[in-house]
C-alpha atoms as a PDB file:
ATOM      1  CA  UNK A   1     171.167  98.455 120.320  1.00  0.00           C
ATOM      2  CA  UNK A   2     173.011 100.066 117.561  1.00  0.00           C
ATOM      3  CA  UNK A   3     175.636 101.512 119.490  1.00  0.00           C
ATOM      4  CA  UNK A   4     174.142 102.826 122.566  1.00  0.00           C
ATOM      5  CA  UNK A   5     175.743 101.209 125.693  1.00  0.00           C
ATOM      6  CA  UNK A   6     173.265  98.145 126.881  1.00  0.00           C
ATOM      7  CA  UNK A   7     172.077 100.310 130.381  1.00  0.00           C
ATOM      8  CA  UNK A   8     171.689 103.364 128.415  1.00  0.00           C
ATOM      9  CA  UNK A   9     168.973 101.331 125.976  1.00  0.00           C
ATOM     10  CA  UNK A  10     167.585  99.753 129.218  1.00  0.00           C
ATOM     11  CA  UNK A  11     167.087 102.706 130.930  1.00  0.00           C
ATOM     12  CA  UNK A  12     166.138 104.817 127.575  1.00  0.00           C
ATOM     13  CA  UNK A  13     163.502 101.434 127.343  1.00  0.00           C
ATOM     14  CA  UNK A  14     162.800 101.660 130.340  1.00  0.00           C
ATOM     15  CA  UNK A  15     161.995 105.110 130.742  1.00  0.00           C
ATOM     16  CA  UNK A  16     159.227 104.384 127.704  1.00  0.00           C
ATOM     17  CA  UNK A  17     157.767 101.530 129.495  1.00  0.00           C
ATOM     18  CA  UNK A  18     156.915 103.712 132.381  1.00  0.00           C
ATOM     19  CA  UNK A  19     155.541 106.517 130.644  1.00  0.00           C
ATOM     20  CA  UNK A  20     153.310 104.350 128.693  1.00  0.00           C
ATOM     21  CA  UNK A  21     152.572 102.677 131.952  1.00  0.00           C
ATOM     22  CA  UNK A  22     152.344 106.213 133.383  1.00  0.00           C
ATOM     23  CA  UNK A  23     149.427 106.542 130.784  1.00  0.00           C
ATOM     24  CA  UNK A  24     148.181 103.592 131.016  1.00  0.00           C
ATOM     25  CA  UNK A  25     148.117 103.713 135.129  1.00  0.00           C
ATOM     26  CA  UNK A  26     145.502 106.958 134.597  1.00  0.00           C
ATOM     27  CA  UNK A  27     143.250 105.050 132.588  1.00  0.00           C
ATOM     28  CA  UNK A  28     143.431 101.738 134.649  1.00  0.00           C
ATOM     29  CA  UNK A  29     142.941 104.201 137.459  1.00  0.00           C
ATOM     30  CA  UNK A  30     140.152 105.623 136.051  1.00  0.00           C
ATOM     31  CA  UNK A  31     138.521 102.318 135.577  1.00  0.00           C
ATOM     32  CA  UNK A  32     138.768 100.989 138.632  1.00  0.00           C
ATOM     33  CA  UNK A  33     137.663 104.038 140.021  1.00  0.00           C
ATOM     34  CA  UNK A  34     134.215 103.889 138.231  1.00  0.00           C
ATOM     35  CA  UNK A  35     133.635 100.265 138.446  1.00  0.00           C
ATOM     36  CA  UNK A  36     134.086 101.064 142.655  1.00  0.00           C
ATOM     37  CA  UNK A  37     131.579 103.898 142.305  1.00  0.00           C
ATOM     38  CA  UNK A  38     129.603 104.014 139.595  1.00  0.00           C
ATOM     39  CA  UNK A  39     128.217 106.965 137.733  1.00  0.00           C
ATOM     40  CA  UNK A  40     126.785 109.237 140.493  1.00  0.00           C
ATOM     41  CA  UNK A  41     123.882 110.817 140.061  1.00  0.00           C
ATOM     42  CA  UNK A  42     123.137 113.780 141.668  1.00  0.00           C
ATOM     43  CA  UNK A  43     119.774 114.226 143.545  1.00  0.00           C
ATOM     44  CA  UNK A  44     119.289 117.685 142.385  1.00  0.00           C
ATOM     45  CA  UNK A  45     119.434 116.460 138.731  1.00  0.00           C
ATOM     46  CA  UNK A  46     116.775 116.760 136.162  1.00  0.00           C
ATOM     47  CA  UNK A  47     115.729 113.598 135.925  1.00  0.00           C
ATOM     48  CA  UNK A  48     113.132 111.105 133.545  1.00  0.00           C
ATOM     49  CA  UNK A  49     113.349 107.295 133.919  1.00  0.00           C
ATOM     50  CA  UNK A  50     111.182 105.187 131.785  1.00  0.00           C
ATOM     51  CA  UNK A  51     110.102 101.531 131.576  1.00  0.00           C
ATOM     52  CA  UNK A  52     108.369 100.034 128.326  1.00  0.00           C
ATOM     53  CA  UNK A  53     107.770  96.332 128.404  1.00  0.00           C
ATOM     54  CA  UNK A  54     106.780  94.815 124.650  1.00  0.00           C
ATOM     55  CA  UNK A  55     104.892  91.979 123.181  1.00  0.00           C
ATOM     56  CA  UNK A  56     105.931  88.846 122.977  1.00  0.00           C
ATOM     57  CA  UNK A  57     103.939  85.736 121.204  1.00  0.00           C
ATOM     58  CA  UNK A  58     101.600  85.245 124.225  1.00  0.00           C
ATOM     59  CA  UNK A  59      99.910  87.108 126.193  1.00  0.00           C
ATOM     60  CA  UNK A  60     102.562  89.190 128.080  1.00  0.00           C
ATOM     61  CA  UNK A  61     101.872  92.847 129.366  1.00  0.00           C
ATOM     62  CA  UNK A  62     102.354  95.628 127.124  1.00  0.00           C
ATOM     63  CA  UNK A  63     102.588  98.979 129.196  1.00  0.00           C
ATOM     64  CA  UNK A  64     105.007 101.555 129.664  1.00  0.00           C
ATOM     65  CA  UNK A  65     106.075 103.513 132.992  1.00  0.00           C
ATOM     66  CA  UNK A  66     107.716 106.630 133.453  1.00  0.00           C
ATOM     67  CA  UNK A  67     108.576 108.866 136.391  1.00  0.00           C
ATOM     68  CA  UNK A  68     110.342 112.166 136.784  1.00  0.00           C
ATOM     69  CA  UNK A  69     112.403 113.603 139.640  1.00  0.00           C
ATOM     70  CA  UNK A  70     109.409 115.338 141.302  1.00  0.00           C
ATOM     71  CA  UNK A  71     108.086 111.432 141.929  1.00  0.00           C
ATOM     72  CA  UNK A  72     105.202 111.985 139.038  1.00  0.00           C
ATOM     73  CA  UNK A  73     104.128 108.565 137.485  1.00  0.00           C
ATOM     74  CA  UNK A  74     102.696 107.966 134.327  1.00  0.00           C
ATOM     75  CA  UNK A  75     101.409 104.761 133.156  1.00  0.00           C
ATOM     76  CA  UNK A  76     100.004 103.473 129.862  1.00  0.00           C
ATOM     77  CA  UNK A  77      98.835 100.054 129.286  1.00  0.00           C
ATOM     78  CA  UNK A  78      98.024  98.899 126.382  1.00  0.00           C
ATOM     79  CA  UNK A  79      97.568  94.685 125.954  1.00  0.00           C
ATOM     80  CA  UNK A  80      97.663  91.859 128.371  1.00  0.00           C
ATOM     81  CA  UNK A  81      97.350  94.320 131.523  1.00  0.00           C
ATOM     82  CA  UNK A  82      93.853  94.991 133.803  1.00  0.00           C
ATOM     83  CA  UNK A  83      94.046  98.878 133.199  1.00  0.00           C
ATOM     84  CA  UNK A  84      94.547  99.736 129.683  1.00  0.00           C
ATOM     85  CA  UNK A  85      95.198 103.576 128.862  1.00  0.00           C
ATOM     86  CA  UNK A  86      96.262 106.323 130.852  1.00  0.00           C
ATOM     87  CA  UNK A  87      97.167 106.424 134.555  1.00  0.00           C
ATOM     88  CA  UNK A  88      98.956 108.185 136.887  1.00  0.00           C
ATOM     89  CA  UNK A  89     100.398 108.412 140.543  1.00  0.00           C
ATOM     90  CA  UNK A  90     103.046 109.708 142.912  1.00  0.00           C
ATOM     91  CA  UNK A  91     105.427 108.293 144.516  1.00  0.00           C
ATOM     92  CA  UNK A  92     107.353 110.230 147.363  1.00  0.00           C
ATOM     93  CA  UNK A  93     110.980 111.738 147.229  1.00  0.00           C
ATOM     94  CA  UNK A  94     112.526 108.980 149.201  1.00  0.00           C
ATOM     95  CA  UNK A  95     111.367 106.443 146.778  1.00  0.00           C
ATOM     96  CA  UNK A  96     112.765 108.482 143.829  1.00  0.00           C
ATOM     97  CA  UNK A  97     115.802 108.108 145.415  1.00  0.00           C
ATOM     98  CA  UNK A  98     116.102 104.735 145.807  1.00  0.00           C
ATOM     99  CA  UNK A  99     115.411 104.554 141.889  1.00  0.00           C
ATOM    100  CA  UNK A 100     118.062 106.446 141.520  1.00  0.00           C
ATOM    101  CA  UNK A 101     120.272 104.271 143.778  1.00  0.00           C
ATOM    102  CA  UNK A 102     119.498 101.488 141.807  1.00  0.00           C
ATOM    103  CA  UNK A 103     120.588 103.215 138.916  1.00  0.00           C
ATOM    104  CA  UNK A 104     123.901 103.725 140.730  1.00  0.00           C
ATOM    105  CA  UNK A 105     124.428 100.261 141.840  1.00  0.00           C
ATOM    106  CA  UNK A 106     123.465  98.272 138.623  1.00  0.00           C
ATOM    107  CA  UNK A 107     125.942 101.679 136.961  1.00  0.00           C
ATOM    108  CA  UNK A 108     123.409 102.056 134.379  1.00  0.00           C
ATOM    109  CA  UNK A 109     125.900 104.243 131.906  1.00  0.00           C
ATOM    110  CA  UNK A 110     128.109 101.592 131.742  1.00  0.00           C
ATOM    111  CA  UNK A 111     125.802  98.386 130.374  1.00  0.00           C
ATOM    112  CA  UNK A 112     125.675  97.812 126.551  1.00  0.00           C
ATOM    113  CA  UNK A 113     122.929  99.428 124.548  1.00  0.00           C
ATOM    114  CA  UNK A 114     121.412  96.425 123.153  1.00  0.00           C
ATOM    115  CA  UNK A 115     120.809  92.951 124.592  1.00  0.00           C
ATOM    116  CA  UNK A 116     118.880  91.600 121.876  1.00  0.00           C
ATOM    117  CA  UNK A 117     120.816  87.460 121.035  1.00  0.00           C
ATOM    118  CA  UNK A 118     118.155  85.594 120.130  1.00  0.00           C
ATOM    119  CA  UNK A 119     119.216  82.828 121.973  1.00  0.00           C
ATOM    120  CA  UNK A 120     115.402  81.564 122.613  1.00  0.00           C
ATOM    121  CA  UNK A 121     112.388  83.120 120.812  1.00  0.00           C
ATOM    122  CA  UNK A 122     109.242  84.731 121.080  1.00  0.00           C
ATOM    123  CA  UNK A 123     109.861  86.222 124.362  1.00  0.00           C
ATOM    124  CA  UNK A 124     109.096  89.795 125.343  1.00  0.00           C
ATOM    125  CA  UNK A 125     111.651  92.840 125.457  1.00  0.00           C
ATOM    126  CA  UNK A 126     112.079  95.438 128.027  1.00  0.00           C
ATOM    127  CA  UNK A 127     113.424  99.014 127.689  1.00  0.00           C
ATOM    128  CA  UNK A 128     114.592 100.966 130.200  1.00  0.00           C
ATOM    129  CA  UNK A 129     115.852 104.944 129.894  1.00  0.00           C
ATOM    130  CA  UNK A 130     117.336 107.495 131.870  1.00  0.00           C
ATOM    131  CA  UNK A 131     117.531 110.553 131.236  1.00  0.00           C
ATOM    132  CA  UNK A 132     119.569 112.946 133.411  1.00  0.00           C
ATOM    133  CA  UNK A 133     120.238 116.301 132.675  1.00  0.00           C
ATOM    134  CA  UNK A 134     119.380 115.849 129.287  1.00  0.00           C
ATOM    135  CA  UNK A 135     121.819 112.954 129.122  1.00  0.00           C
ATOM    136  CA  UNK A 136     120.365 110.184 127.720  1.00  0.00           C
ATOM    137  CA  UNK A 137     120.701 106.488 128.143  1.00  0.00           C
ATOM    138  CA  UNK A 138     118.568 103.604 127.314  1.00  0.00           C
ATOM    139  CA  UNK A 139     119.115  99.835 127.213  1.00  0.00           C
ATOM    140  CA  UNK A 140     117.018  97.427 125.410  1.00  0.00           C
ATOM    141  CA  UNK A 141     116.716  94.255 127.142  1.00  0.00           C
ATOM    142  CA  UNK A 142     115.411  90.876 124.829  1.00  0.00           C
ATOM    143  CA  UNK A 143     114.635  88.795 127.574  1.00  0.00           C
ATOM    144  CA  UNK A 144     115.686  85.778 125.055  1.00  0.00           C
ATOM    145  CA  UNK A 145     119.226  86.952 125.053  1.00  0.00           C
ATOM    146  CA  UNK A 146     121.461  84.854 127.774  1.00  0.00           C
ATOM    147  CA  UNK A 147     124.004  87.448 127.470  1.00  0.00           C
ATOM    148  CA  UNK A 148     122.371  90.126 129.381  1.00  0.00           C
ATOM    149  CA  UNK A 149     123.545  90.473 133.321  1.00  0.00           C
ATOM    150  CA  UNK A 150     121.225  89.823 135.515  1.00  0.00           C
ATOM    151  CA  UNK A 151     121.394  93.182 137.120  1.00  0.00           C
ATOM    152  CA  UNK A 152     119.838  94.571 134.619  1.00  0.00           C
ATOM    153  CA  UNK A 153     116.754  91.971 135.055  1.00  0.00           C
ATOM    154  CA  UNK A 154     116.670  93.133 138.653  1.00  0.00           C
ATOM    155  CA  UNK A 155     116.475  96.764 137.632  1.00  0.00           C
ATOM    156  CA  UNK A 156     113.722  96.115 135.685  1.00  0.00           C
ATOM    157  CA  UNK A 157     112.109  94.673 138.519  1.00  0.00           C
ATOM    158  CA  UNK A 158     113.257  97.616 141.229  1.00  0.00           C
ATOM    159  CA  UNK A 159     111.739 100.047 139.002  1.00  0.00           C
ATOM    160  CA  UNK A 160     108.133  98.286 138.059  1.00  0.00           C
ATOM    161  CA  UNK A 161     108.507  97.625 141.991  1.00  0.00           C
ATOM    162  CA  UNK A 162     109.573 101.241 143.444  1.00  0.00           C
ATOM    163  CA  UNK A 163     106.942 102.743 140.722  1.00  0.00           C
ATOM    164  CA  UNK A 164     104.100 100.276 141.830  1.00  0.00           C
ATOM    165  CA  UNK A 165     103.295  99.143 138.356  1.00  0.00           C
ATOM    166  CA  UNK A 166     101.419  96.203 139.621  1.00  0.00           C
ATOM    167  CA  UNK A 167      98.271  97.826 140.479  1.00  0.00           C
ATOM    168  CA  UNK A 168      97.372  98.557 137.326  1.00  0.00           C
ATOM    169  CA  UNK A 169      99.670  95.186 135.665  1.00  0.00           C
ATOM    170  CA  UNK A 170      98.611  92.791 138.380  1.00  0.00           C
ATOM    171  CA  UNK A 171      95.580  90.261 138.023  1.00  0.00           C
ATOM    172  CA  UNK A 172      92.953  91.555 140.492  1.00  0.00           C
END
């Protein structure tokens, strides 16, 4: 305490705990914060959203799907799938939306980049972007890596269902 009376140090101690608490308290804030709302994404926003399954050592389907903020679809399949090549659709503004939504919900900015553990092998991968405002994001999804939330799974799912990838993926 080197000569400073003991409730001047406290308080001088003190005084530096809060601030850096002070700082801290913004960031925690922050946090919080976006883990309550997510990343919003505005409806007006330019935006691209994209879904790429791979191969795996089977026979699992190889397509990609992509859709823009006007609801324009474009499919491409090109293994393991009953309509290989080019395709495209519309879906309506509502359902763009609620791709969006699910965006929101799963908060899409904030999941890691790669989820590629190979805790099993030879399964597929699955690669999903967003693109808003010329802000990109993409995650790539090994479905043989037990680390990757679930929500993310489900996403993949929303979108191939929202985008009604399975009339062109699906076994007739």
């Amino acid at each position: 305490m080197d000569g400073i009376p003991r409730g001047e140090y406290m308080m001088n101690k003190r005084t530096r705990i809060i601030v850096s608490l002070g700082s801290l308290g913004i960031i925690a804030l922050l946090l919080v914060l976006r883990s309550l709302g997510g990343t919003r994404i505005s409806p007006d926003a330019a935006i691209e959203i994209s879904l790429q399954r791979t191969p795996c050592f089977g026979s699992c389907p190889v397509y990609s799907v992509s859709v823009d903020g006007d609801g324009n679809v474009h499919y491409f399949g090109e293994y393991f799938v009953p309509v290989l090549g080019d395709q495209s659709s519309r879906i309506s503004r509502e359902t763009v939306l609620q791709l969006i939504h699910a965006f929101e919900r799963v908060d899409f900015f904030s999941l890691d980049t790669y989820y590629t553990n190979m805790n099993a092998t030879d399964m597929p991968s699955a690669i999903v972007t967003l693109s808003v405002d010329g802000v990109t994001k993409y995650v790539e999804h090994y479905y043989g890596d037990l680390s990757a939330p679930v929500k993310l799974t489900d996403l993949e799912a929303e979108i191939d269902r929202l985008l009604n990838t399975a009339q062109w993926t699906a076994a007739q």
